[in-house]
Protein backbone atom coordinates (compact mmCIF):
# COMPACT_ATOMS: atom_id res chain seq x y z
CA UNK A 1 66.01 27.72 17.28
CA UNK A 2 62.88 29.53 16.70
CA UNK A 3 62.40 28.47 13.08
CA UNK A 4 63.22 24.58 14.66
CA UNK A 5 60.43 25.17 17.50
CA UNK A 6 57.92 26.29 15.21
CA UNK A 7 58.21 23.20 12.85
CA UNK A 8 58.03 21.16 15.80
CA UNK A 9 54.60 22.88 17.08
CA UNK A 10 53.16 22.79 14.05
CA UNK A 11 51.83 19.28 13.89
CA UNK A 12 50.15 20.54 17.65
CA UNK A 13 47.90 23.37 15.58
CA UNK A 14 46.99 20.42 13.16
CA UNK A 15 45.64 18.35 15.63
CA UNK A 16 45.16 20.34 19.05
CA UNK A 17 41.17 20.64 19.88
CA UNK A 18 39.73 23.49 19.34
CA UNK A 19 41.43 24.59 16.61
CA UNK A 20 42.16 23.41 12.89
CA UNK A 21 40.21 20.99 12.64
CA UNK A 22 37.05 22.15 14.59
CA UNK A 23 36.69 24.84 12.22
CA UNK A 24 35.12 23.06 9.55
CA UNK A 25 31.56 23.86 9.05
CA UNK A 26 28.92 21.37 9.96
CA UNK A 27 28.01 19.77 8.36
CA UNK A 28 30.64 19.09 5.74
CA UNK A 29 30.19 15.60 4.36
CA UNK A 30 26.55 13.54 3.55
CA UNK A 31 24.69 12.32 6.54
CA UNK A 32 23.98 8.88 6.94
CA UNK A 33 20.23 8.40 8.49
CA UNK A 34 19.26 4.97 9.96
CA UNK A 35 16.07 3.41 9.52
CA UNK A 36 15.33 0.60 11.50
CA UNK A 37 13.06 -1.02 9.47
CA UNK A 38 13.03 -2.53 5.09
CA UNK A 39 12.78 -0.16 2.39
CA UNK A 40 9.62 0.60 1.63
CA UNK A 41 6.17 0.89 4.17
CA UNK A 42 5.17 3.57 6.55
CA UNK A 43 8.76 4.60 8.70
CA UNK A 44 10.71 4.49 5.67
CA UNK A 45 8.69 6.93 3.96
CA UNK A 46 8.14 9.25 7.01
CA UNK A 47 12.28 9.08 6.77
CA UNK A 48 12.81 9.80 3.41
CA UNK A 49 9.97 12.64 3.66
CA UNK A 50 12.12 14.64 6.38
CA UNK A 51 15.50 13.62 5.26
CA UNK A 52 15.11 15.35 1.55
CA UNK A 53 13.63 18.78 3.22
CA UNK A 54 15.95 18.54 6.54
CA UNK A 55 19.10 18.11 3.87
CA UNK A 56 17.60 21.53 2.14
CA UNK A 57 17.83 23.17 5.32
CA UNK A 58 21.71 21.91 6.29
CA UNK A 59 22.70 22.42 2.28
CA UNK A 60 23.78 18.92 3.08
CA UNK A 61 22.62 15.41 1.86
CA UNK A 62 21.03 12.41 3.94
CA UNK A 63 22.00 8.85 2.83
CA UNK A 64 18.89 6.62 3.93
CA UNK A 65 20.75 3.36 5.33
CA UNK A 66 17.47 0.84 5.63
CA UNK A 67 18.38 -1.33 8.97
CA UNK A 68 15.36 -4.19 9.38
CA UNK A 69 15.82 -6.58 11.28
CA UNK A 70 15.81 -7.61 15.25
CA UNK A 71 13.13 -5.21 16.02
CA UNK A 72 14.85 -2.17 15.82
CA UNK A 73 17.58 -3.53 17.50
CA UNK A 74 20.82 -3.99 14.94
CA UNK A 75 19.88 -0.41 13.58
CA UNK A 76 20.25 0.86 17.02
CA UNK A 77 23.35 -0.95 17.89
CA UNK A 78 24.95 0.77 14.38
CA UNK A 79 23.69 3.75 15.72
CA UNK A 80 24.94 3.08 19.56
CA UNK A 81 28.22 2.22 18.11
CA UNK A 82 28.76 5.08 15.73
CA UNK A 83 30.99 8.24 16.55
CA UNK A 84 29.67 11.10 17.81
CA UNK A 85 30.50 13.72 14.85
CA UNK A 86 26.75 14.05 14.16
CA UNK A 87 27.10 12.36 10.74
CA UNK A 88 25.01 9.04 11.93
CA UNK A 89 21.46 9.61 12.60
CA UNK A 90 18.72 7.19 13.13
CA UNK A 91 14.96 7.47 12.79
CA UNK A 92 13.90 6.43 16.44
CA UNK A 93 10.64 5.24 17.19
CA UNK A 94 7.41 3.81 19.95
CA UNK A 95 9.53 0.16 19.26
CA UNK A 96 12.75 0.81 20.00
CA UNK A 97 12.50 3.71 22.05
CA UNK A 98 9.36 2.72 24.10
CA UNK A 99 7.68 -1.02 24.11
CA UNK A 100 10.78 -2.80 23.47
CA UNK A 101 12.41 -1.53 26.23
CA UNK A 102 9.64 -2.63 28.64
CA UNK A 103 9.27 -6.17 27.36
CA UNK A 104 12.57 -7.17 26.51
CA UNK A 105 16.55 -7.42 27.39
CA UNK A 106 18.14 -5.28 24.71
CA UNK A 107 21.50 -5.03 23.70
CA UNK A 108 21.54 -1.43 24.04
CA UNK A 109 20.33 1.02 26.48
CA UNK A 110 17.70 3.80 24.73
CA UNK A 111 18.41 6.61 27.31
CA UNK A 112 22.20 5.89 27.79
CA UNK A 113 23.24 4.96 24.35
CA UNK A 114 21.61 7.77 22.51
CA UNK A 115 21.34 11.48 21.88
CA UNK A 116 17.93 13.11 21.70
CA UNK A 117 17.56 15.05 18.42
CA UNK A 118 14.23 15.96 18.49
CA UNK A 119 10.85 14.24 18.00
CA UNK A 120 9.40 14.15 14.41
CA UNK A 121 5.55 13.43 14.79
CA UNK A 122 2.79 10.62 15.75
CA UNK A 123 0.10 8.70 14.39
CA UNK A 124 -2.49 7.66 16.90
CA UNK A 125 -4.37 4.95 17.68
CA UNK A 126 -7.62 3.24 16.96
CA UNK A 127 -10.19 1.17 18.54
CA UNK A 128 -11.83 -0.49 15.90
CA UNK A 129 -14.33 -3.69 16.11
CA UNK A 130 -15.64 -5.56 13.13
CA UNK A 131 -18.58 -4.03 11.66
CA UNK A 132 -21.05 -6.90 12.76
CA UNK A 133 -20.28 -6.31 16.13
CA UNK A 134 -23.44 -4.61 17.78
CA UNK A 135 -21.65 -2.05 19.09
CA UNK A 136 -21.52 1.60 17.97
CA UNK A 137 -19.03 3.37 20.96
CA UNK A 138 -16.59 2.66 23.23
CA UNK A 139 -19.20 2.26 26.33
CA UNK A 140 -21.28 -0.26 23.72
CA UNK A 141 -18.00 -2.33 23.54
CA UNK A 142 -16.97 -2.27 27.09
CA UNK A 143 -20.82 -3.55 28.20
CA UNK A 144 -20.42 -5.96 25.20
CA UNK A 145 -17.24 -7.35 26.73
CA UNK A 146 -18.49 -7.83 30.31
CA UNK A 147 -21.80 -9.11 29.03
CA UNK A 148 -19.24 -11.80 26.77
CA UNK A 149 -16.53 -13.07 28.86
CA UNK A 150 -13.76 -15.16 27.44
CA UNK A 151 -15.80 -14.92 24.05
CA UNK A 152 -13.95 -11.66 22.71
CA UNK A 153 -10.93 -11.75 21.24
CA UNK A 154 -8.35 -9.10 19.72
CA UNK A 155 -5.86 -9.77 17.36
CA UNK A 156 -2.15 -7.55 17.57
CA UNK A 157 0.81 -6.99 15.51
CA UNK A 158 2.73 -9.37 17.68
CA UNK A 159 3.51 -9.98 21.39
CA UNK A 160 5.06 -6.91 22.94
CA UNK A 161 3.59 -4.46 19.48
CA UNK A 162 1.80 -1.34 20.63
CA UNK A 163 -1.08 -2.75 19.40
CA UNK A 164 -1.07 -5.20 22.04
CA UNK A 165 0.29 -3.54 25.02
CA UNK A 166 -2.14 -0.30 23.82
CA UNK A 167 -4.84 -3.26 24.17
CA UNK A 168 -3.52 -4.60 27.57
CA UNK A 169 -3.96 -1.16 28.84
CA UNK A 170 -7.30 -0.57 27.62
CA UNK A 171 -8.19 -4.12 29.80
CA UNK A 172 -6.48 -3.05 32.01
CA UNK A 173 -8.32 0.07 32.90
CA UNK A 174 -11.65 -1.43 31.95
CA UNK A 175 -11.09 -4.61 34.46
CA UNK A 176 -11.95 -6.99 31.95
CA UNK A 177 -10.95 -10.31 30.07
CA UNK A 178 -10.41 -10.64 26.35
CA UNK A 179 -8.27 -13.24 24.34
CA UNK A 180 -5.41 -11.72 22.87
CA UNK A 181 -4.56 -13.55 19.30
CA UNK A 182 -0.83 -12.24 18.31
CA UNK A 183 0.01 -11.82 14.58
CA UNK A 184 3.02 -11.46 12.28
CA UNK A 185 2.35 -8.00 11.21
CA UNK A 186 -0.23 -5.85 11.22
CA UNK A 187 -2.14 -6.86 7.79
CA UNK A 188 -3.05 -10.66 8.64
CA UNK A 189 -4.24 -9.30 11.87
CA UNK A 190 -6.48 -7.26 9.89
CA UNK A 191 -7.66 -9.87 7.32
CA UNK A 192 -8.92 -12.35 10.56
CA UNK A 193 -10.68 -8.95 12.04
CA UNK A 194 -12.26 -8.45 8.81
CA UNK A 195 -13.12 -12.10 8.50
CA UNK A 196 -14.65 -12.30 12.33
CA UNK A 197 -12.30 -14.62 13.58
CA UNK A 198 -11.77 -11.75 16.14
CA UNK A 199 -13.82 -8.85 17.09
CA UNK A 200 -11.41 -5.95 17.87
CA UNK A 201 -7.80 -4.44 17.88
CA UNK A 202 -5.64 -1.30 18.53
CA UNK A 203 -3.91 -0.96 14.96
CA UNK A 204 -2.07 2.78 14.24
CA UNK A 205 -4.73 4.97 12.35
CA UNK A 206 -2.69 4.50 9.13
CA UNK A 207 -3.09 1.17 8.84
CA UNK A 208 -6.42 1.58 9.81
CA UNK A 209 -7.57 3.90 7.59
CA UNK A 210 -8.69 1.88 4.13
CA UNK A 211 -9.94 -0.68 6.18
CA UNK A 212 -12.75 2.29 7.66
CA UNK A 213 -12.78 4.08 4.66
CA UNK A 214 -14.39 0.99 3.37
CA UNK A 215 -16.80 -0.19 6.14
CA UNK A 216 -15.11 -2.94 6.79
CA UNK A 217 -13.86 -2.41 10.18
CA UNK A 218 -15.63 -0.17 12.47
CA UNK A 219 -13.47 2.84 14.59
CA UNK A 220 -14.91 3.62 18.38
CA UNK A 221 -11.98 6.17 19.48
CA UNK A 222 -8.74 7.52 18.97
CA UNK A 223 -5.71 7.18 21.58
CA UNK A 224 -4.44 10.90 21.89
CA UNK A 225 -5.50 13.54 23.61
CA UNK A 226 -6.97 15.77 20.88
CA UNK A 227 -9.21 14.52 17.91
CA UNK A 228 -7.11 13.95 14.59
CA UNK A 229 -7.45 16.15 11.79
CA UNK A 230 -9.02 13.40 9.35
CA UNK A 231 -11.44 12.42 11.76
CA UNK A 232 -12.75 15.36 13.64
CA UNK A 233 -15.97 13.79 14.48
CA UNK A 234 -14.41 9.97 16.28
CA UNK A 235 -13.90 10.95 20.15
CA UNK A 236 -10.65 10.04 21.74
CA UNK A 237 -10.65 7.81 24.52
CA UNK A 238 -9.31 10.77 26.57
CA UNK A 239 -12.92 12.29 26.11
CA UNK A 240 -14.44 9.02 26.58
CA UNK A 241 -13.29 8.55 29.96
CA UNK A 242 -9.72 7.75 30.18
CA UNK A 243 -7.78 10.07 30.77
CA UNK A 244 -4.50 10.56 29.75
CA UNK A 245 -4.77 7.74 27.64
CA UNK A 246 -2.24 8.77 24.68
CA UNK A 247 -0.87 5.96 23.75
CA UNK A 248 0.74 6.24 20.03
CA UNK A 249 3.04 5.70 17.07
CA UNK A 250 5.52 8.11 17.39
CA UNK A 251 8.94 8.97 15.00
CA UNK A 252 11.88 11.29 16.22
CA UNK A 253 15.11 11.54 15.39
CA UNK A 254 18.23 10.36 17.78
CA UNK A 255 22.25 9.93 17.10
CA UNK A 256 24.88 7.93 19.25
CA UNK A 257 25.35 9.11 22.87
CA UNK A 258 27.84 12.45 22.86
CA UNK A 259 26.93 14.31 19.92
CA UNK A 260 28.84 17.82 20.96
CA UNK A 261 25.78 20.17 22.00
CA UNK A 262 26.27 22.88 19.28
CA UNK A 263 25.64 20.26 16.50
CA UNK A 264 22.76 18.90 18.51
CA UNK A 265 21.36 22.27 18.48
CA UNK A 266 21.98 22.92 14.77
CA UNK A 267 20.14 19.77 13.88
CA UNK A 268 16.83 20.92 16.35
CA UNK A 269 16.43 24.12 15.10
CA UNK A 270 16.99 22.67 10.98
CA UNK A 271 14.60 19.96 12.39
CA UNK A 272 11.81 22.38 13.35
CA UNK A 273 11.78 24.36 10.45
CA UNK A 274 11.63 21.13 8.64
CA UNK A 275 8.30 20.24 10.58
CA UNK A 276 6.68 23.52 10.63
CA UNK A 277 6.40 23.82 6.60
CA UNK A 278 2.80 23.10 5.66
CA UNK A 279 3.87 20.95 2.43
CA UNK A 280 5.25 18.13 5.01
CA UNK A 281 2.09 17.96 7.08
CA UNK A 282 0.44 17.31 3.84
CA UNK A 283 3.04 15.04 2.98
CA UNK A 284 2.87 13.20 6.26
CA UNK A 285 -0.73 12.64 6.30
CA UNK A 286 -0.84 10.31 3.98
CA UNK A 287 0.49 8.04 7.43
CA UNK A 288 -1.67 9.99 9.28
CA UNK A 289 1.22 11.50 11.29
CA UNK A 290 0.64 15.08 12.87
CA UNK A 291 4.23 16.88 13.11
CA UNK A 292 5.48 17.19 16.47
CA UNK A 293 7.82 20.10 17.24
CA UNK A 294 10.17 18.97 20.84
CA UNK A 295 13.43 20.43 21.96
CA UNK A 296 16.02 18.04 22.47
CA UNK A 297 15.68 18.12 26.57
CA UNK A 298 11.60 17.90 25.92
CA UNK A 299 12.38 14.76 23.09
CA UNK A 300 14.62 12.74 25.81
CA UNK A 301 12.36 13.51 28.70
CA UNK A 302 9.42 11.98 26.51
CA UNK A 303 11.11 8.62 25.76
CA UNK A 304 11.93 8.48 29.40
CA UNK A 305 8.32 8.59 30.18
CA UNK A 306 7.33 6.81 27.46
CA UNK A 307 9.54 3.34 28.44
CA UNK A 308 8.01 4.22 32.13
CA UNK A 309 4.61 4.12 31.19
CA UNK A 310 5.10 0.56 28.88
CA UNK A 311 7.58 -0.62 31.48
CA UNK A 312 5.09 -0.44 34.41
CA UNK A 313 2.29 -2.02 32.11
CA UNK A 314 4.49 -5.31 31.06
CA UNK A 315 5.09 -5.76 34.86
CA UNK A 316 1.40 -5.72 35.74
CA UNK A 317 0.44 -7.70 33.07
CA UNK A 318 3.00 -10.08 33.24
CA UNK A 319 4.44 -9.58 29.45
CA UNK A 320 8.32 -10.18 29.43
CA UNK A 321 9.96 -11.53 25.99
CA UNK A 322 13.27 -12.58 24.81
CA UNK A 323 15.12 -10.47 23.43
């Protein structure tokens, strides 16, 4: 009988909770790490950057799984849908976790669907005006405006991008009119604000950056609220006035909802030690990005308030898209 009851219980210590098979060390297989966006370009490089030192750090490897597409939003319903085990990842960012959100009906909720990892690091941005403009600051540009109406116009990434909602604000708070001209991307933006078929724009200071670096665009002030290492002498439009005006192009790290807390925390701490070597900072600002350290309770709380601050905005301004 007891030799009968133990073969019968033993298929229970196989599979019970708690025991067998939550003893394996985590983590024990490759990790698969979702970026929402093509090979290649800024996010997929800030990705790969993190992933080879973070795998260092868990003596485990990362398999980059490049997601375009939809905005963000089939990466984050792979992501949504995945199990919980800590072995799906995905590369979070200000579009799927912030001004999509506001603007659109998603097939996904970013608060409910996700676990908060922890936040990688953030690229401002830049007010920048075409270098015949006769304007030299930000208080140049905002009597230049009023002194113009209907006669500026500022070119964006696309409807709902943060370069045009970080624009809308910026009216917004200055209580005046300019013509927003919406883009497929970022660079054809650029080559009409080059060629003075607008006058201004919001773009993310790495996108920015050749484009000042060679006088052809001219930068006023950073989003933020401290100057950026590369250009310690450009105010930020904190200092300029508006306060708490820190709008920017942020990268952290989230997995599907339910991730069991001890792996969560396992992942932070590899996370921050990942972010605090000086060799990534260097490596990062190449996009400009300034490593961000957040816990996983500070991370969440920040996309909260970052889809409340965009959400509010599209609702005064009237910006709603389809999804």
């Amino acid at each position: 009988m007891k030799r009968r009851n133990l073969l019968q219980a033993a298929p229970a210590l196989v599979y019970a909770p708690g025991l067998v098979l939550a003893q394996a060390a985590y983590p024990s297989k490759p990790i698969r790490y979702i970026v929402p966006v093509s090979a290649g370009g800024g996010s997929d490089t800030v990705g790969r950057t993190v992933t080879e030192r973070w795998g260092n750090q868990l003596k485990q490897s990362f398999i980059v799984d490049n997601q375009g597409g939809g905005g963000g939003v089939i990466a984050c319903q792979a992501t949504a849908r995945a199990a919980p085990d800590g072995y799906t990842l995905m590369q979070g960012y200000v579009a799927t976790h912030g001004t999509s959100p506001a603007t659109r009906k998603l097939p996904y909720d970013p608060i409910k669907d996700f676990t908060a990892i922890g936040m990688i690091g953030a690229t401002p941005n830049v007010l920048v005006v075409n270098s015949a403009l006769p304007v030299k600051n930000v208080k140049e540009f905002i009597d230049y405006v009023k002194k113009n109406p209907g006669k500026v116009s500022y070119g964006s990434a696309g409807q709902g991008s943060l370069t045009h909602l970080t624009m809308e604000l910026f009216k917004q708070q200055i209580d005046s009119f300019m013509v927003h001209i919406p883009y497929r991307g970022i660079a054809p933006a650029f080559t009409d604000l080059i060629g003075g078929q607008t006058q201004a724009m919001f773009p993310g200071l790495a996108a920015a950056l050749p484009h000042i670096r060679s006088g052809r665009v001219r930068p006023l002030a950073l989003t933020g609220l401290t100057r950026h290492s590369q250009f310690k002498d450009l105010p930020t439009l904190d200092e300029s006035g508006f306060k708490g005006f820190d709008a920017q192009q942020w990268y952290g790290v989230v997995g599907p909802a339910g991730i069991p807390a001890p792996i969560v925390k396992q992942l932070s701490e590899t996370l921050a030690l990942v972010l605090k070597a000086p060799d990534l900072r260097e490596k990062l600002s190449v996009e400009a990005i300034e490593p961000q350290v957040m816990s996983p309770e500070r991370f969440a709380a920040f996309i909260k308030t970052d889809i409340a601050r965009w959400t509010k905005l599209a609702k005064d301004r009237k910006i709603e898209l389809d999804s």
